[in-house]
Structure formats: structure tokens, C-alpha cells
PDB file of N, CA and C in Angstrom:
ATOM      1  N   UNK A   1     348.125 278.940 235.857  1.00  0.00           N
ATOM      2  CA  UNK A   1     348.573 278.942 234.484  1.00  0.00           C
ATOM      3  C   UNK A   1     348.597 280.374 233.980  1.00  0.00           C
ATOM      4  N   UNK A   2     349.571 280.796 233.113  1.00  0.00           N
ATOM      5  CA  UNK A   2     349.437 282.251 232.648  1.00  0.00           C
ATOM      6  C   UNK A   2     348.990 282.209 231.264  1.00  0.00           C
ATOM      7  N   UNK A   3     348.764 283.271 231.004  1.00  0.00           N
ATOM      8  CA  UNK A   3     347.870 283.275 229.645  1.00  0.00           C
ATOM      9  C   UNK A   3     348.550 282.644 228.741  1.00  0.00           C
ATOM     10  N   UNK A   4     349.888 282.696 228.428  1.00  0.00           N
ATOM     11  CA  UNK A   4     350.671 281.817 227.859  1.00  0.00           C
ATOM     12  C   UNK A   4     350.121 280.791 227.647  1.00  0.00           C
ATOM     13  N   UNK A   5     349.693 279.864 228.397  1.00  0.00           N
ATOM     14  CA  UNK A   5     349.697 278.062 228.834  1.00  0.00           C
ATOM     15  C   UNK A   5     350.195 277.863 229.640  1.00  0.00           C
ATOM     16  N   UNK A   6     351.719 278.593 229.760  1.00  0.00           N
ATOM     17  CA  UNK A   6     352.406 277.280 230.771  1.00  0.00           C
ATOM     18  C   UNK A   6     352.181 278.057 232.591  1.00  0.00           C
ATOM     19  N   UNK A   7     352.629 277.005 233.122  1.00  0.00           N
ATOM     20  CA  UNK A   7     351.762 277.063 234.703  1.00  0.00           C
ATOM     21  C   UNK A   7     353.533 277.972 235.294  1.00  0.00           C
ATOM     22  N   UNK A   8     352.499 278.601 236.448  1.00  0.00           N
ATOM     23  CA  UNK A   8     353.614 279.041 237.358  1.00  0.00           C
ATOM     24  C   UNK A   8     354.246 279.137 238.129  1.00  0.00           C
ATOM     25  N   UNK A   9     353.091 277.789 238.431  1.00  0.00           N
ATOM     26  CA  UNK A   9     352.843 276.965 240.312  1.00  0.00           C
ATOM     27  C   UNK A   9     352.164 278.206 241.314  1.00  0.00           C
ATOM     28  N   UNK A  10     351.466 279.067 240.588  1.00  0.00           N
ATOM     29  CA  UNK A  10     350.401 280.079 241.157  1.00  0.00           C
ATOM     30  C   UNK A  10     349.069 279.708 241.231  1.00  0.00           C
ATOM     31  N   UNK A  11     348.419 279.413 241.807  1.00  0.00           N
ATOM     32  CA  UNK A  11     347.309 278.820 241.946  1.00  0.00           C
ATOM     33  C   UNK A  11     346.070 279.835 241.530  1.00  0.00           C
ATOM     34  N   UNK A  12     345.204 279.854 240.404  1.00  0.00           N
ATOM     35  CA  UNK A  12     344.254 280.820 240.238  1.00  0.00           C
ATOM     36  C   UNK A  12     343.304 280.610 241.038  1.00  0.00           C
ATOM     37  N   UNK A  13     342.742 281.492 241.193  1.00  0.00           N
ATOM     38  CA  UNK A  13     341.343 281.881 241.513  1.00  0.00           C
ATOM     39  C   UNK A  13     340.730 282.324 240.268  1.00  0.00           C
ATOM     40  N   UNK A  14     339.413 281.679 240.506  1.00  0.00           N
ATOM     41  CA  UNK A  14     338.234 281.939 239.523  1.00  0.00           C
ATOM     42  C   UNK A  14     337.747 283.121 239.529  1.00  0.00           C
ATOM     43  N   UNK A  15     338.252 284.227 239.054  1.00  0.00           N
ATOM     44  CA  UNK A  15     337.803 286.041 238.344  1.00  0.00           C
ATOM     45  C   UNK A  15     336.103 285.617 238.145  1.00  0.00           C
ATOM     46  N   UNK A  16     335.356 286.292 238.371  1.00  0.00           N
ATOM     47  CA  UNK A  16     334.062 286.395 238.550  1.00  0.00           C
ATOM     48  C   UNK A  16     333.960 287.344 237.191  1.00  0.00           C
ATOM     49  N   UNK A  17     332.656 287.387 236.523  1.00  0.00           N
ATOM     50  CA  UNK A  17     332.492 288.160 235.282  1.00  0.00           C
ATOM     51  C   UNK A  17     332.231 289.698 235.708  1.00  0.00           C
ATOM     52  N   UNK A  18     333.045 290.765 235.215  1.00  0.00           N
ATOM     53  CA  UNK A  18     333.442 292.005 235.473  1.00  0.00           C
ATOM     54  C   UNK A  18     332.448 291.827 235.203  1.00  0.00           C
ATOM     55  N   UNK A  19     331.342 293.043 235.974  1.00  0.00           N
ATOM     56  CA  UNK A  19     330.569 293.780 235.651  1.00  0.00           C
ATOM     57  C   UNK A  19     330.574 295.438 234.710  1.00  0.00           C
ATOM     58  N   UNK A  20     329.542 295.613 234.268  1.00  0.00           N
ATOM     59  CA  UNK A  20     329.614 296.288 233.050  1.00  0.00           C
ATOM     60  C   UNK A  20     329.141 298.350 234.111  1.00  0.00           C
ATOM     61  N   UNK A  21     330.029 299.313 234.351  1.00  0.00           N
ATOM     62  CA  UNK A  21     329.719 300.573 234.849  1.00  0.00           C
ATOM     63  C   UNK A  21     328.862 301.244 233.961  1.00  0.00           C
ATOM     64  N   UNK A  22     328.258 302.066 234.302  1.00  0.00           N
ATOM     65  CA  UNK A  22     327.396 302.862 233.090  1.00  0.00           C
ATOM     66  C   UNK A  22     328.186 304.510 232.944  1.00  0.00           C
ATOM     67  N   UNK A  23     328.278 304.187 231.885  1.00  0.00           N
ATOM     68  CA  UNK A  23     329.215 305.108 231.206  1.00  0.00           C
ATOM     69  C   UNK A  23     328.640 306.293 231.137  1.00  0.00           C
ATOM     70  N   UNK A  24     327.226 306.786 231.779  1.00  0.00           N
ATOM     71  CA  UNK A  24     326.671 308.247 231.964  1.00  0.00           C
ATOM     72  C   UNK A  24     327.101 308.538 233.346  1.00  0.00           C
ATOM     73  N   UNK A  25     327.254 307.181 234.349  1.00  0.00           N
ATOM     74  CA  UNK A  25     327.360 307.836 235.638  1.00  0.00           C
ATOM     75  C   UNK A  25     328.789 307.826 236.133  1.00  0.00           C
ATOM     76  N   UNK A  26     329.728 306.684 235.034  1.00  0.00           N
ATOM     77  CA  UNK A  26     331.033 306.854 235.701  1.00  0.00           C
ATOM     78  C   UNK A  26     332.179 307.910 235.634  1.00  0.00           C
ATOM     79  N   UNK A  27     331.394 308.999 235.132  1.00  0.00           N
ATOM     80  CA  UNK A  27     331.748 310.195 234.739  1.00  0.00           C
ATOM     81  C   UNK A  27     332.186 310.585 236.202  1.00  0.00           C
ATOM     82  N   UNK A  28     333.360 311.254 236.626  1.00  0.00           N
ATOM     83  CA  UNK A  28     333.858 312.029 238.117  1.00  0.00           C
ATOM     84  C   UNK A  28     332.721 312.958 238.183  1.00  0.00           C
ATOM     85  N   UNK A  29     332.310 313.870 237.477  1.00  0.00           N
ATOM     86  CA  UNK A  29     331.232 315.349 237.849  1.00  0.00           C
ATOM     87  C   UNK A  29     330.328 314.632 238.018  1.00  0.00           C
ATOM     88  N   UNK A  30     329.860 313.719 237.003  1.00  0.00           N
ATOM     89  CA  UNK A  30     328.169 313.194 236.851  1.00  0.00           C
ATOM     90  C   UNK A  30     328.029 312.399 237.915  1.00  0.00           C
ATOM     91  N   UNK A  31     328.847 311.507 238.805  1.00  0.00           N
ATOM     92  CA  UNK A  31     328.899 310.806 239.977  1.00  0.00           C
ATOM     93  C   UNK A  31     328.875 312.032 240.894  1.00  0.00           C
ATOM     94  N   UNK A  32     329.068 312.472 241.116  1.00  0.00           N
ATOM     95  CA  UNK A  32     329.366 313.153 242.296  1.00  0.00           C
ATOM     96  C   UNK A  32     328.173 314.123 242.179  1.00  0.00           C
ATOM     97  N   UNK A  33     327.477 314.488 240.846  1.00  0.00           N
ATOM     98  CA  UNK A  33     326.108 315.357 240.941  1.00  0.00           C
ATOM     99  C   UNK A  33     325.438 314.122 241.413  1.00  0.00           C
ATOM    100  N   UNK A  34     324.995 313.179 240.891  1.00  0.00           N
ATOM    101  CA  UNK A  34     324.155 312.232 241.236  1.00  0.00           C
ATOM    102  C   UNK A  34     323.749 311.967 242.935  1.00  0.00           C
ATOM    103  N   UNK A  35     324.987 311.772 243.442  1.00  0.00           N
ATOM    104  CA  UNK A  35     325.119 311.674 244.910  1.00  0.00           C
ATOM    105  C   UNK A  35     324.902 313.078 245.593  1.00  0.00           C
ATOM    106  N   UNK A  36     325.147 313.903 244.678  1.00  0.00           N
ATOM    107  CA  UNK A  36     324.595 314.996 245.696  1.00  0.00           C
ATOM    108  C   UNK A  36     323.169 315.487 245.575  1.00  0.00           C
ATOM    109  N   UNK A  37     322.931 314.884 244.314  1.00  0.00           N
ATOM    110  CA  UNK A  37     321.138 315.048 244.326  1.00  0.00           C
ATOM    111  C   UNK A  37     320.383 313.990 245.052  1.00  0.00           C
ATOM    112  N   UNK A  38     321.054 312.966 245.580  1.00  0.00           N
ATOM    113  CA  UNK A  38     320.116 311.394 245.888  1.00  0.00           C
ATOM    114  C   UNK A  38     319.901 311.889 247.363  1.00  0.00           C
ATOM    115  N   UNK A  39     321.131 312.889 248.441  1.00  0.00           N
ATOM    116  CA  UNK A  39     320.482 313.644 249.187  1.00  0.00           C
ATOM    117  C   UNK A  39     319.707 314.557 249.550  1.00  0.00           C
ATOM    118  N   UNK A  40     319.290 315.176 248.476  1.00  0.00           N
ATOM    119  CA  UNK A  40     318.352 315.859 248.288  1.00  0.00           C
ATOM    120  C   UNK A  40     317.055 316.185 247.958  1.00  0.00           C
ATOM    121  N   UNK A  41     316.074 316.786 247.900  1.00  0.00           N
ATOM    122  CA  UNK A  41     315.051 317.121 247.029  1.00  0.00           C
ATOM    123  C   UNK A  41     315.355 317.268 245.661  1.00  0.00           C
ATOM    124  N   UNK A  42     315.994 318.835 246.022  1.00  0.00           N
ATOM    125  CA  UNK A  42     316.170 319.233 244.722  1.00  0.00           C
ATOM    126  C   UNK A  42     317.137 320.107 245.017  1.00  0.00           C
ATOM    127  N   UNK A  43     317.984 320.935 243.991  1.00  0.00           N
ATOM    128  CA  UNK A  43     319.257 321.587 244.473  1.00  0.00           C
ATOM    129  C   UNK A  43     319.175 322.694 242.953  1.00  0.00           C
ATOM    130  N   UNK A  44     319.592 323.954 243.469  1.00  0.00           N
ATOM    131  CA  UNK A  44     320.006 325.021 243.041  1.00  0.00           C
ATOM    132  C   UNK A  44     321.298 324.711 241.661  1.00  0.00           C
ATOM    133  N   UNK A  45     321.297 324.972 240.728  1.00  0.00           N
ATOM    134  CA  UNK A  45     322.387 325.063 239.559  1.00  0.00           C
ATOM    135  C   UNK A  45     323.540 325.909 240.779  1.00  0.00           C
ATOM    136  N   UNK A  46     323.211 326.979 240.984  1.00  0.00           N
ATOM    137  CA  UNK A  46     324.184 327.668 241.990  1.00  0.00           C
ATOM    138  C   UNK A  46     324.698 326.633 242.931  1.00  0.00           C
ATOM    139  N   UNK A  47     323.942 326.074 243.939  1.00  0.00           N
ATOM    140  CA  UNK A  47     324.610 325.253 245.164  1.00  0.00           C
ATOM    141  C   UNK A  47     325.408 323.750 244.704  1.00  0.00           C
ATOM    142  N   UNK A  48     325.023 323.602 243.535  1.00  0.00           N
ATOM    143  CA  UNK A  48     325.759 322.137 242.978  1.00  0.00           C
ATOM    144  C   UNK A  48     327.136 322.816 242.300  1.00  0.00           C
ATOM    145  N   UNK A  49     326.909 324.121 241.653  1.00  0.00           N
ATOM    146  CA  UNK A  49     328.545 324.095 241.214  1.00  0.00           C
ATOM    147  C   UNK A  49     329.454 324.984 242.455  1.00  0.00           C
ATOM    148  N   UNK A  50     328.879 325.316 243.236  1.00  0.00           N
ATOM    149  CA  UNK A  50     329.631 325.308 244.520  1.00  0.00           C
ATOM    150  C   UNK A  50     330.234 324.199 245.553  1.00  0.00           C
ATOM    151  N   UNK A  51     329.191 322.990 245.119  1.00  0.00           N
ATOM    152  CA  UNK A  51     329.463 322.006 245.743  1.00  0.00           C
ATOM    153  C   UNK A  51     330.499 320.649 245.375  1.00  0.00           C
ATOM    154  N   UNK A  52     330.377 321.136 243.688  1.00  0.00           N
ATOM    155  CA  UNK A  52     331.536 320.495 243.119  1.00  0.00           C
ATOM    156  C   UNK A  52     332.696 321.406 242.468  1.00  0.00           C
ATOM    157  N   UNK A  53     332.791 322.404 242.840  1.00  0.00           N
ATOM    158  CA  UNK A  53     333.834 323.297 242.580  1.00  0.00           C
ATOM    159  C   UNK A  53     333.667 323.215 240.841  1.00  0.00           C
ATOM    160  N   UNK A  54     332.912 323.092 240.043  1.00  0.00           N
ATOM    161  CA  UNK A  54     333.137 323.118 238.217  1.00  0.00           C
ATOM    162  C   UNK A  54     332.717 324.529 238.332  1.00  0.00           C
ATOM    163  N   UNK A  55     333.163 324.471 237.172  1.00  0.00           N
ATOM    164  CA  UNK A  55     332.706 325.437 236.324  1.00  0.00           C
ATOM    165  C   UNK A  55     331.513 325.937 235.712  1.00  0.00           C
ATOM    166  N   UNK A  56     330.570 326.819 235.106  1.00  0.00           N
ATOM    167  CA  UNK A  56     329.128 326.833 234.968  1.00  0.00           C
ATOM    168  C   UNK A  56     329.203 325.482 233.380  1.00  0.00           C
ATOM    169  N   UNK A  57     330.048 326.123 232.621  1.00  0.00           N
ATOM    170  CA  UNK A  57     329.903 325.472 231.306  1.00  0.00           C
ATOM    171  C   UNK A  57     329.970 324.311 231.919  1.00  0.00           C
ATOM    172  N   UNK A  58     331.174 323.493 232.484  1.00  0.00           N
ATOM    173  CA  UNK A  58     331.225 322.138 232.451  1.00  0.00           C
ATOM    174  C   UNK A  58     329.710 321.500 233.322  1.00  0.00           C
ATOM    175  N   UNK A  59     329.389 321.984 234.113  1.00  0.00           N
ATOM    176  CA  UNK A  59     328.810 321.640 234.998  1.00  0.00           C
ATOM    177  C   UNK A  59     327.576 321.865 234.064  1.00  0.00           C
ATOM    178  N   UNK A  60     327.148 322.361 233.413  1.00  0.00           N
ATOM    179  CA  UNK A  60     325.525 322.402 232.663  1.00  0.00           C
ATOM    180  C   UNK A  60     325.831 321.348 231.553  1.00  0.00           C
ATOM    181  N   UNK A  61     327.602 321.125 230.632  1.00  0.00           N
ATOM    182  CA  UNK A  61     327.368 319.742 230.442  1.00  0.00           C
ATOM    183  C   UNK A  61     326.919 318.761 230.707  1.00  0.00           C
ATOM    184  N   UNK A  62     327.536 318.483 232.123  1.00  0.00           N
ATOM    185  CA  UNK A  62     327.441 317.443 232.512  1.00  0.00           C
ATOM    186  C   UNK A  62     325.516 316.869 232.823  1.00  0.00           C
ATOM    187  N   UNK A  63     325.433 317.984 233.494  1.00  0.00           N
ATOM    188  CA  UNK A  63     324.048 318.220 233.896  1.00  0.00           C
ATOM    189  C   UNK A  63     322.903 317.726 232.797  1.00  0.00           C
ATOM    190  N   UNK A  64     323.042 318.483 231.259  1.00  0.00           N
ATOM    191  CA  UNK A  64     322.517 318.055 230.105  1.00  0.00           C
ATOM    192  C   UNK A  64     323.220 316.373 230.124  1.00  0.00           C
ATOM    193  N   UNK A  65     324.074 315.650 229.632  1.00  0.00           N
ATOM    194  CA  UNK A  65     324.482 314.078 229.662  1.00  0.00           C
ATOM    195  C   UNK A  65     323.143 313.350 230.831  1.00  0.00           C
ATOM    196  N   UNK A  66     322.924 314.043 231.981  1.00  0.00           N
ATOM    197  CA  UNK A  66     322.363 313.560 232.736  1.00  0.00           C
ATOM    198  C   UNK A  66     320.937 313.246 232.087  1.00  0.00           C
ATOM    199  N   UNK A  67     320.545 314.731 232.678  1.00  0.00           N
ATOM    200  CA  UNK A  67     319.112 314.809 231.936  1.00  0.00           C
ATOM    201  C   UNK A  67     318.450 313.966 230.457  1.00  0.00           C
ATOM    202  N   UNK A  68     319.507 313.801 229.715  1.00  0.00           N
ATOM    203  CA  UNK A  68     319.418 313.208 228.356  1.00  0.00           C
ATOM    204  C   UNK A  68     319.220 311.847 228.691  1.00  0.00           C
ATOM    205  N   UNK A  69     319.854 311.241 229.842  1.00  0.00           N
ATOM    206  CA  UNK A  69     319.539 310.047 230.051  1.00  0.00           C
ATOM    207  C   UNK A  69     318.461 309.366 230.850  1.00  0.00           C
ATOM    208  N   UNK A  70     317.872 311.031 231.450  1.00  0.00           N
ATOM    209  CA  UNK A  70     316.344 310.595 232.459  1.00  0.00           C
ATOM    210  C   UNK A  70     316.906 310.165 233.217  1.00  0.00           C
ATOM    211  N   UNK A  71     318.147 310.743 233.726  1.00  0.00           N
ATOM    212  CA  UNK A  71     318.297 310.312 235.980  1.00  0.00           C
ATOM    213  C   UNK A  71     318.168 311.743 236.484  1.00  0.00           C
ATOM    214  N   UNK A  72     318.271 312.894 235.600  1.00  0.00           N
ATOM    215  CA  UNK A  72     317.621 314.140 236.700  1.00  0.00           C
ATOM    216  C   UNK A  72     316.686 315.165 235.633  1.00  0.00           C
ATOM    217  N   UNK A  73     316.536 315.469 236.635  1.00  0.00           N
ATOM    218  CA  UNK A  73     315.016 316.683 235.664  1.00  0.00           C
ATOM    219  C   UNK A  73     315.498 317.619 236.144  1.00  0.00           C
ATOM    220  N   UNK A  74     314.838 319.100 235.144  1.00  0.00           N
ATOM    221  CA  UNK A  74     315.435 319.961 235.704  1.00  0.00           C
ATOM    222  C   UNK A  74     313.839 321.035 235.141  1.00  0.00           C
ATOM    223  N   UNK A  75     314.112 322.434 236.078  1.00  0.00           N
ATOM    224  CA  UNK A  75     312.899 322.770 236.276  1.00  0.00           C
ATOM    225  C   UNK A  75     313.709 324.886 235.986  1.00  0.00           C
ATOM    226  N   UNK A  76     313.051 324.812 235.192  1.00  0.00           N
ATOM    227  CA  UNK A  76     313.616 326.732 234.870  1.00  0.00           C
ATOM    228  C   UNK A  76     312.656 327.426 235.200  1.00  0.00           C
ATOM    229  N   UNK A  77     312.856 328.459 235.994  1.00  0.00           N
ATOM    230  CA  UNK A  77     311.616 329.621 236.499  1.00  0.00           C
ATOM    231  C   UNK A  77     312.444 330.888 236.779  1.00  0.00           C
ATOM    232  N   UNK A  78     311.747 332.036 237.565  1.00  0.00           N
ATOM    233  CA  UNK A  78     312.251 332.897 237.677  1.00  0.00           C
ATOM    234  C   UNK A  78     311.730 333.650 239.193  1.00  0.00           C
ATOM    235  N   UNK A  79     312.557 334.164 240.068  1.00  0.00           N
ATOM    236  CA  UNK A  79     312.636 334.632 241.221  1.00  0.00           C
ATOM    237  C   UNK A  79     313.160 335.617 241.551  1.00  0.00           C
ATOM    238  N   UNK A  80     311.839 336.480 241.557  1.00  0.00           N
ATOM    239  CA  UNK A  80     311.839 337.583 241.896  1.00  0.00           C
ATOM    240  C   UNK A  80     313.288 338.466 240.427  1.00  0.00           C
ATOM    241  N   UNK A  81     312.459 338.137 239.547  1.00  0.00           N
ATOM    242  CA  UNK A  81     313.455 338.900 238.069  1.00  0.00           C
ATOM    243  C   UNK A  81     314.679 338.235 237.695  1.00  0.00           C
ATOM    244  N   UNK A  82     314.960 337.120 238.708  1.00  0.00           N
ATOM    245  CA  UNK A  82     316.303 336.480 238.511  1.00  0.00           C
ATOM    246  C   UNK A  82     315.636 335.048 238.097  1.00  0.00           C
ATOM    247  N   UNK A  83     316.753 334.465 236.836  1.00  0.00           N
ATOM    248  CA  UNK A  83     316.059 332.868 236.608  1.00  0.00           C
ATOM    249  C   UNK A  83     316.706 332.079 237.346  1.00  0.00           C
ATOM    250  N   UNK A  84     316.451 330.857 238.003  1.00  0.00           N
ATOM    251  CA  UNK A  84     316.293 329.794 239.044  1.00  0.00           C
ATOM    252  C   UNK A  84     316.619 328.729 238.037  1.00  0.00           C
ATOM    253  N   UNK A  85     317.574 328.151 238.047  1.00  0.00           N
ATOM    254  CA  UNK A  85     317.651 326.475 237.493  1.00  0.00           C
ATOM    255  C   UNK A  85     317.358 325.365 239.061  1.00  0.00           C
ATOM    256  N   UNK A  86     316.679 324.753 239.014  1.00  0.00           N
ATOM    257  CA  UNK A  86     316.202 323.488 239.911  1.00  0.00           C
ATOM    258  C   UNK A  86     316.780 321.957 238.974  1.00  0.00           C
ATOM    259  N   UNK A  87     317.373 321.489 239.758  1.00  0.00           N
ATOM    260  CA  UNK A  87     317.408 320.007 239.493  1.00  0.00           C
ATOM    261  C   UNK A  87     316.873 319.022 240.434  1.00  0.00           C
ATOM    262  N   UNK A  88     316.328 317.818 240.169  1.00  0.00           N
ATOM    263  CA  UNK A  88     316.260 316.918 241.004  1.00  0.00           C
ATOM    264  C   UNK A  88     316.545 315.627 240.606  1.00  0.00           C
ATOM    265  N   UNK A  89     316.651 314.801 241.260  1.00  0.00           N
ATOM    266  CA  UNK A  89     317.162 313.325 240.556  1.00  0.00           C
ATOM    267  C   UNK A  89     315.656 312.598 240.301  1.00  0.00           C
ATOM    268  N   UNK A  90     315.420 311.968 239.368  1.00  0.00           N
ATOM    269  CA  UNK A  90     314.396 311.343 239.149  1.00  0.00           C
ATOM    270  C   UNK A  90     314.396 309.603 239.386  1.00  0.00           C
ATOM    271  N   UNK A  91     313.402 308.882 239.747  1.00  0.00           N
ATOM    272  CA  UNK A  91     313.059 307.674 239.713  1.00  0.00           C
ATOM    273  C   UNK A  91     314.333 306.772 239.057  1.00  0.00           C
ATOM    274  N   UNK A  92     314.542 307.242 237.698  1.00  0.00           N
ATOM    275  CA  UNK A  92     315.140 306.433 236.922  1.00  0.00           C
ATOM    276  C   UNK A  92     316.937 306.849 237.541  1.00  0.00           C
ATOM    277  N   UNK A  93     316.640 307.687 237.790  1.00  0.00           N
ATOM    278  CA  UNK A  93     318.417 308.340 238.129  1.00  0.00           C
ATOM    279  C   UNK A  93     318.755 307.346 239.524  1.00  0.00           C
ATOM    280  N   UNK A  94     317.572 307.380 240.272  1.00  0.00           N
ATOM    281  CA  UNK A  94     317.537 306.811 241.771  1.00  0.00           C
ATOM    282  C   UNK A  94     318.150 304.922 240.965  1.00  0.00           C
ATOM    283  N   UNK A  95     317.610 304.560 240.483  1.00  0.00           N
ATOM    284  CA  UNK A  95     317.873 303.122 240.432  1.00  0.00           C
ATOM    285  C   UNK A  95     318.555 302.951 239.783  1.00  0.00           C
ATOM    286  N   UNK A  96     319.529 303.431 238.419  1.00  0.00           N
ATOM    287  CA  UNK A  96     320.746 303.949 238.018  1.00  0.00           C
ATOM    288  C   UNK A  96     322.076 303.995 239.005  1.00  0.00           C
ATOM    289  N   UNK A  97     321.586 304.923 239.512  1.00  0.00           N
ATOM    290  CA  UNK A  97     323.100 305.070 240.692  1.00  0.00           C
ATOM    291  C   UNK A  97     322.965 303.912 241.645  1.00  0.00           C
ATOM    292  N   UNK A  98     321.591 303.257 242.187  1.00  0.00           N
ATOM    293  CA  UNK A  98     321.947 301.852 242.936  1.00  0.00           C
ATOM    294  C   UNK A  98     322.315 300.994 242.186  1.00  0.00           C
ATOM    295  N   UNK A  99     322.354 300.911 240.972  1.00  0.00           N
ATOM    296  CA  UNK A  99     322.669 299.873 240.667  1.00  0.00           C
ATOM    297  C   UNK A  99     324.069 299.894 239.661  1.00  0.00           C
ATOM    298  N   UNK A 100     325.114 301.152 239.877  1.00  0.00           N
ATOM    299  CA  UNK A 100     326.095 301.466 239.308  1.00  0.00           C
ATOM    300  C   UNK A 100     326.809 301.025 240.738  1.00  0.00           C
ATOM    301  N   UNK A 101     326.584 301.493 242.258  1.00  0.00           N
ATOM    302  CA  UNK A 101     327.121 301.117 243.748  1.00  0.00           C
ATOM    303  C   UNK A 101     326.820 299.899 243.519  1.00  0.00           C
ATOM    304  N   UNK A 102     325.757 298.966 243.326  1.00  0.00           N
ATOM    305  CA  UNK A 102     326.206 297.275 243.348  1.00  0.00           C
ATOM    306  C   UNK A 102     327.095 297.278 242.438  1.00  0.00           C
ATOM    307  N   UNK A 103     327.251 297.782 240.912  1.00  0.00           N
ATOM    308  CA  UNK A 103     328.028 297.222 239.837  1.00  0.00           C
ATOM    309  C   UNK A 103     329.717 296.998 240.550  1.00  0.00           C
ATOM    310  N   UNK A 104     329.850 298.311 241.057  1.00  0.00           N
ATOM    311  CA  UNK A 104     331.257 298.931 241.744  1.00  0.00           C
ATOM    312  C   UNK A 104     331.167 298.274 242.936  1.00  0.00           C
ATOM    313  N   UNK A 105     330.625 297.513 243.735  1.00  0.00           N
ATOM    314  CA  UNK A 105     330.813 296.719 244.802  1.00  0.00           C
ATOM    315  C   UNK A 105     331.042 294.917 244.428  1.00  0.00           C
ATOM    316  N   UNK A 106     330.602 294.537 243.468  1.00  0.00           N
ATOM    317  CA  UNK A 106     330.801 293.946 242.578  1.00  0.00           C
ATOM    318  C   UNK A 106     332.362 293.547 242.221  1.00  0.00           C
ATOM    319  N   UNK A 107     332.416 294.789 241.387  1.00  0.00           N
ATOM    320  CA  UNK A 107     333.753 294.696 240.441  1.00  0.00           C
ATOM    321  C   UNK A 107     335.003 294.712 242.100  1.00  0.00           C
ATOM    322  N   UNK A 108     335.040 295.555 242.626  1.00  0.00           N
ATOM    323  CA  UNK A 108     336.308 295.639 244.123  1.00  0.00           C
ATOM    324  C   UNK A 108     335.627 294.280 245.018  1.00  0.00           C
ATOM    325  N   UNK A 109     334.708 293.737 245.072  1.00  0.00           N
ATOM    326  CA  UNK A 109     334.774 292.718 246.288  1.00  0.00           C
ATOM    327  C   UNK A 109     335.488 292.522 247.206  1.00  0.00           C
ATOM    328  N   UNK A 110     336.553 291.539 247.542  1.00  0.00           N
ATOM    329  CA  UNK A 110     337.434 291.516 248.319  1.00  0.00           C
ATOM    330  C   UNK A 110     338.049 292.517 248.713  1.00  0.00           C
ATOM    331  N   UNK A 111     338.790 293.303 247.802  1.00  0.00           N
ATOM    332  CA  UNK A 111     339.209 294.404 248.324  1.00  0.00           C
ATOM    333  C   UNK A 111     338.201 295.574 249.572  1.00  0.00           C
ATOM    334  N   UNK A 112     337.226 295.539 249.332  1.00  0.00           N
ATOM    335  CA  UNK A 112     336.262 296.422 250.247  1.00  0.00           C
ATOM    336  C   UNK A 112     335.678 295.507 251.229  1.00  0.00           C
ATOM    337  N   UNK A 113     335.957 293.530 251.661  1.00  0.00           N
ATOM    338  CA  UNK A 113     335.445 293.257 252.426  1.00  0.00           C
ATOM    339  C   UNK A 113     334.503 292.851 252.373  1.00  0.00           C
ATOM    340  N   UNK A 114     333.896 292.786 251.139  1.00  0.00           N
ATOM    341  CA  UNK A 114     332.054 291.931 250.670  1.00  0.00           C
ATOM    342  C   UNK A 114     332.473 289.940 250.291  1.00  0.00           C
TER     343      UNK A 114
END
């Protein structure tokens, strides 16, 4: 049946209830920091915007969105006269991003074969 009412001789399938993405991580930069911190310890401000090609500004945005939401911490010091930004993903960031990969495995099903 199409939303209309009337039928189309298409047979539906029952749509499963979309799941809901989290709108801190479905960000392109903020996904892709996330995953590159979940391999890690901890990672350099330097080696993450090398690793996602941004920019410093965008990339300390994004970085702050994060932090604001408690999925990464971040740690300021200084080495040898130069300051050091450290990030790491925290507890809450860790079960965040698993559970944004079920949301998104979820929502594509069939298509990916689950």
C-alpha cells in the first residue's frame, strides 16, 4: 500500500523503528577523531590533525563538542618549553561510539548483511 492508501500490488515489508544516531558523534571530523582515539592511548593535537587532514581551528572545535560531551579528555602540559595538547577517549566516549556502530548497523541491516 502507498502512503496514499491505495495498494500497488508491492508487497511491504515491515521497516523496523529507525534508530536514533547521536548527533555529537555523527559529525564526519568527530567520527573519525573518535575512531582514531579508540585505537589509541592517547594522541598528540599534532598527530590527529595530521591524521584527519583539518585544520587547527576546526579540529580544536570539534575536539571541544567532544570533550563537552565527556567521550574524550584532554590533558595540557609543556615539553621541554613547547605546550603538548594530549587527548584520550574516555569510558563514556568508549560506549558512545559502540553504541552509535550498533545504532548504524541497525539502521543499514540488510544492506551490510546482518
Amino acid at each position: 500500500m502507498r502512503a496514499d492508501g491505495s495498494n500497488t500490488g508491492i508487497r511491504e515489508r515491515h521497516m523496523p523503528e529507525l534508530p536514533e544516531l547521536n548527533p555529537v558523534i555523527h559529525g564526519k571530523l568527530r567520527l573519525a577523531l573518535l575512531s582514531l582515539l579508540a585505537g589509541v592511548e592517547e594522541a598528540e593535537f599534532t598527530w590527529l590533525r595530521t591524521k584527519t587532514g583539518s585544520t587547527d581551528g576546526n579540529l580544536g572545535a570539534q575536539l571541544m563538542k567532544l570533550e563537552e560531551a565527556g567521550y574524550v579528555a584532554v590533558e595540557k602540559k609543556f615539553v621541554q618549553r613547547k605546550p603538548q595538547t594530549l587527548y584520550r577517549m574516555t569510558e563514556a566516549g568508549r560506549t558512545a561510539l559502540s553504541e552509535y556502530v550498533a545504532a548504524l548497523k541497525q539502521l543499514l541491516g540488510a544492506a551490510i548483511g546482518d
